[in-house]
N, C-alpha and C. Protein backbone atom coordinates (compact mmCIF):
# COMPACT_ATOMS: atom_id res chain seq x y z
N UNK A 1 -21.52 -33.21 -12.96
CA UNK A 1 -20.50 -32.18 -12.97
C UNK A 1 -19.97 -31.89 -11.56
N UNK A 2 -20.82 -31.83 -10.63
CA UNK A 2 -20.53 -32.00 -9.16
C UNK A 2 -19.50 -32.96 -8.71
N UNK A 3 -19.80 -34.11 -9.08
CA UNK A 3 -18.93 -35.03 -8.73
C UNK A 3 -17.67 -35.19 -9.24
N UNK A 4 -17.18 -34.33 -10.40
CA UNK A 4 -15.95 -34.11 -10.99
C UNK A 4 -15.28 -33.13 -10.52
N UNK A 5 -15.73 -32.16 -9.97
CA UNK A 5 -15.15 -31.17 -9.20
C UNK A 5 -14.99 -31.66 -7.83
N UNK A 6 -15.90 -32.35 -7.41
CA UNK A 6 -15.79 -32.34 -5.62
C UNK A 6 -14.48 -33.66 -5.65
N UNK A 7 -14.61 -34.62 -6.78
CA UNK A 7 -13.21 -35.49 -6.58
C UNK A 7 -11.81 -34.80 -6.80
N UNK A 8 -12.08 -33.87 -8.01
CA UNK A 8 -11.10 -33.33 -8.41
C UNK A 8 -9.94 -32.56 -7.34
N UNK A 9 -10.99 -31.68 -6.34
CA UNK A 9 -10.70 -30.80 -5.28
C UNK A 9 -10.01 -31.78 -4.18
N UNK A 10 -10.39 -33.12 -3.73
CA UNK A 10 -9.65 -34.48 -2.83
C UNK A 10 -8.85 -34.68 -3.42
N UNK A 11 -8.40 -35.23 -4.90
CA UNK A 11 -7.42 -35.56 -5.44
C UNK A 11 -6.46 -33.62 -5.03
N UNK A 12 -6.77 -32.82 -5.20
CA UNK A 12 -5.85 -31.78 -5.47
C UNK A 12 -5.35 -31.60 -3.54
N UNK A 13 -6.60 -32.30 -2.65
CA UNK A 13 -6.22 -31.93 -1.01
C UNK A 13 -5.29 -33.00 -0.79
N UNK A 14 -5.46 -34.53 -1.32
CA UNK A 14 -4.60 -35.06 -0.95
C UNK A 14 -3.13 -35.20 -1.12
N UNK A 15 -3.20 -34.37 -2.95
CA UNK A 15 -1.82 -34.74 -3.23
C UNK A 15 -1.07 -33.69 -2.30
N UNK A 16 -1.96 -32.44 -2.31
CA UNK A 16 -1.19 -31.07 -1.60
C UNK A 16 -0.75 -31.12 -0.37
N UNK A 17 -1.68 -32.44 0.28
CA UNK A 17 -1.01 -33.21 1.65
C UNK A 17 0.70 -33.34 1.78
N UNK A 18 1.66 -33.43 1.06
CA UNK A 18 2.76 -34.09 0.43
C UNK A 18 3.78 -32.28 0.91
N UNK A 19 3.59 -31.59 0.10
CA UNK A 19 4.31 -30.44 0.10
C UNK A 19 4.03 -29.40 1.39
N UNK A 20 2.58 -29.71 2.18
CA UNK A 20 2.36 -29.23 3.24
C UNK A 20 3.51 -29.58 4.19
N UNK A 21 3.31 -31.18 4.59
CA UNK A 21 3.81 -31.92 5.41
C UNK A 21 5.09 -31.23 5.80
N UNK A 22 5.53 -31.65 4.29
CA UNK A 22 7.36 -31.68 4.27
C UNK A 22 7.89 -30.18 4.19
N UNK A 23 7.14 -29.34 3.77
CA UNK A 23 7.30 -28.18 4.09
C UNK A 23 7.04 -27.44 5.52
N UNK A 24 6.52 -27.92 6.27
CA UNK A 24 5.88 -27.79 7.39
C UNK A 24 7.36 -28.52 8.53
N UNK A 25 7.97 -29.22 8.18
CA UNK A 25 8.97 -30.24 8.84
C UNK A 25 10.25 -29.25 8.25
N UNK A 26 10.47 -28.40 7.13
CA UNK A 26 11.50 -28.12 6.71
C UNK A 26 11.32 -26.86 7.45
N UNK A 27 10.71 -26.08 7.83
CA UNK A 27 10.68 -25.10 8.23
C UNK A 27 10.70 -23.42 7.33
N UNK A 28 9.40 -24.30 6.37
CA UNK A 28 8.82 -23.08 4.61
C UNK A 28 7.64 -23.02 4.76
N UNK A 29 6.94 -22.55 6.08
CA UNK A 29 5.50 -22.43 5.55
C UNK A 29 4.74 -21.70 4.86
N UNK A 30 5.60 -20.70 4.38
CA UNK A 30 4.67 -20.00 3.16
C UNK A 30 4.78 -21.13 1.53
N UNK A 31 6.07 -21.96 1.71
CA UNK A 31 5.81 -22.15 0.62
C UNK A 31 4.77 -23.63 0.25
N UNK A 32 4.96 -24.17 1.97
CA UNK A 32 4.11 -25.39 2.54
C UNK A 32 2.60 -24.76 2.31
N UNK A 33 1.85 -23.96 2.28
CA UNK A 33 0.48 -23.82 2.30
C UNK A 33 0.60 -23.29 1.01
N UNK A 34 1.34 -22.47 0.24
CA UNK A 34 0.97 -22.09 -1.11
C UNK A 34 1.29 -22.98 -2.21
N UNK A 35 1.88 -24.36 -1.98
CA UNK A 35 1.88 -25.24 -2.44
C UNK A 35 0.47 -26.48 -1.78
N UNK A 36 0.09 -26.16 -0.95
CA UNK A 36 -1.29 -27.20 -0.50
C UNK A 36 -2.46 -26.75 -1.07
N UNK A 37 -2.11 -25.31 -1.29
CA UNK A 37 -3.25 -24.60 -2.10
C UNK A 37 -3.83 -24.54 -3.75
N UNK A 38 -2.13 -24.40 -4.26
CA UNK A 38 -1.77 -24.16 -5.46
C UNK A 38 -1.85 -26.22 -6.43
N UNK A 39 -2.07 -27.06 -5.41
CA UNK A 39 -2.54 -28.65 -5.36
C UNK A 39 -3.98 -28.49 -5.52
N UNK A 40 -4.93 -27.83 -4.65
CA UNK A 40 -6.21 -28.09 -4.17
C UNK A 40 -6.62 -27.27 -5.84
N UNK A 41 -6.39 -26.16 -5.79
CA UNK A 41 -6.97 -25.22 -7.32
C UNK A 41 -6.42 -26.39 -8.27
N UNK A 42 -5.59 -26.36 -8.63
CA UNK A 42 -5.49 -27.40 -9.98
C UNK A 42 -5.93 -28.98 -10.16
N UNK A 43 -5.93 -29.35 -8.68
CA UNK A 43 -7.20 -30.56 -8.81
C UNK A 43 -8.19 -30.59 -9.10
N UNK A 44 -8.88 -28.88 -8.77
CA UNK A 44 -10.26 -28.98 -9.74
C UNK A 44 -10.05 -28.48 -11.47
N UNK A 45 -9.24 -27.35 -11.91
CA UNK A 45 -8.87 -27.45 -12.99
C UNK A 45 -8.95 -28.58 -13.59
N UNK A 46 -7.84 -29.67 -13.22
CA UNK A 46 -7.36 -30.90 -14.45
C UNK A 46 -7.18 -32.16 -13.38
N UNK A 47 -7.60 -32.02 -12.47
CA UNK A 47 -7.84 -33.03 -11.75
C UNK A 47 -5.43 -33.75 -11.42
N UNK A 48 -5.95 -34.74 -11.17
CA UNK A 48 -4.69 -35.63 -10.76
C UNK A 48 -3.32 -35.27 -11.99
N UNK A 49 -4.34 -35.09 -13.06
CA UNK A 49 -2.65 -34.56 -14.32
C UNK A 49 -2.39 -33.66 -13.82
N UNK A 50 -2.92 -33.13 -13.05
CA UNK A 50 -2.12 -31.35 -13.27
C UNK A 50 -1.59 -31.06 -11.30
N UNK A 51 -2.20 -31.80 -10.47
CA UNK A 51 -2.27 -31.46 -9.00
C UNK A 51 -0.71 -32.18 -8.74
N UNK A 52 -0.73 -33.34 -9.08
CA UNK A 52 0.37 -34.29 -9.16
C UNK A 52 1.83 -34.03 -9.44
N UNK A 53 1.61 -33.08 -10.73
CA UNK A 53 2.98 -32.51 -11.17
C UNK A 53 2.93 -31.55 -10.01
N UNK A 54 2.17 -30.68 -9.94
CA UNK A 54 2.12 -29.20 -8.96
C UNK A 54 2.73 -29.68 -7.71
N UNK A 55 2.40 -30.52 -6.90
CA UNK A 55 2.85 -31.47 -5.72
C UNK A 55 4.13 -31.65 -6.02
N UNK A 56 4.64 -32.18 -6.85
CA UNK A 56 6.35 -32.23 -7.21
C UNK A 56 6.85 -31.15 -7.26
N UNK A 57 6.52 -30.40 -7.95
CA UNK A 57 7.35 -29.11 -7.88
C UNK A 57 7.44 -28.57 -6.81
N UNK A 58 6.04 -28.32 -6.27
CA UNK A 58 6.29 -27.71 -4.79
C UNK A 58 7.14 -28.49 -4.00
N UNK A 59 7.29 -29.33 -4.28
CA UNK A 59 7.96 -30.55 -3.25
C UNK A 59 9.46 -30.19 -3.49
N UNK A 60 10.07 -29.95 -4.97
CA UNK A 60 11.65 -29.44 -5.46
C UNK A 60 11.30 -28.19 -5.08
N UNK A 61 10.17 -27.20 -4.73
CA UNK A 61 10.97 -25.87 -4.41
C UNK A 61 11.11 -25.38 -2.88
N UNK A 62 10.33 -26.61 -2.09
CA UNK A 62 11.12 -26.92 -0.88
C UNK A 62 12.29 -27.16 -0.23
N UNK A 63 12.48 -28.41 -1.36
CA UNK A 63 13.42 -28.83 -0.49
C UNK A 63 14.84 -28.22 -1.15
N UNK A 64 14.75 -27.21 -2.31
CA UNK A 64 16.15 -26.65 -2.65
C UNK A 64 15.71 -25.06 -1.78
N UNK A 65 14.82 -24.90 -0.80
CA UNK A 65 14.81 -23.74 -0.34
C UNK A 65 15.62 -23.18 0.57
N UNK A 66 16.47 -21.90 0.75
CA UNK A 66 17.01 -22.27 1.80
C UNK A 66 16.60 -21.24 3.04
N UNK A 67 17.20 -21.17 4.32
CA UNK A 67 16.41 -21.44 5.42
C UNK A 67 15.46 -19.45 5.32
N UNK A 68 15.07 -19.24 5.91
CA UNK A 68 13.86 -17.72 6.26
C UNK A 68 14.56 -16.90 6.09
């Protein structure tokens, strides 16, 4: 059970890698870390089905964000 959570949580850090980045470059960091976060929680939930989509979205509510 350990080992499904502790992958789950990498799969949810790496995908959340993605919306950090580019949010971090767009100049949204609230929405850049609450999307790296809102990746990391649902990677352990449902693992890669669910972190993956979350990563996209955060990724469309970046980049239609507009500026502070």
């Amino acid at each position: 059970m350990e080992a499904v959570l502790i992958t789950g949580l990498w799969v949810g850090i790496l995908s959340g890698l993605l919306p950090l980045i580019y949010g971090l470059i767009k100049d949204q960091p609230k929405l850049a870390i609450g999307g790296f976060f809102a990746c990391a929680a649902s990677g352990v939930v449902l693992g890669a089905l669910l972190a993956f989509p979350m990563s996209g979205l955060f990724f469309y509510y970046i980049k239609k964000a507009k500026g502070k």
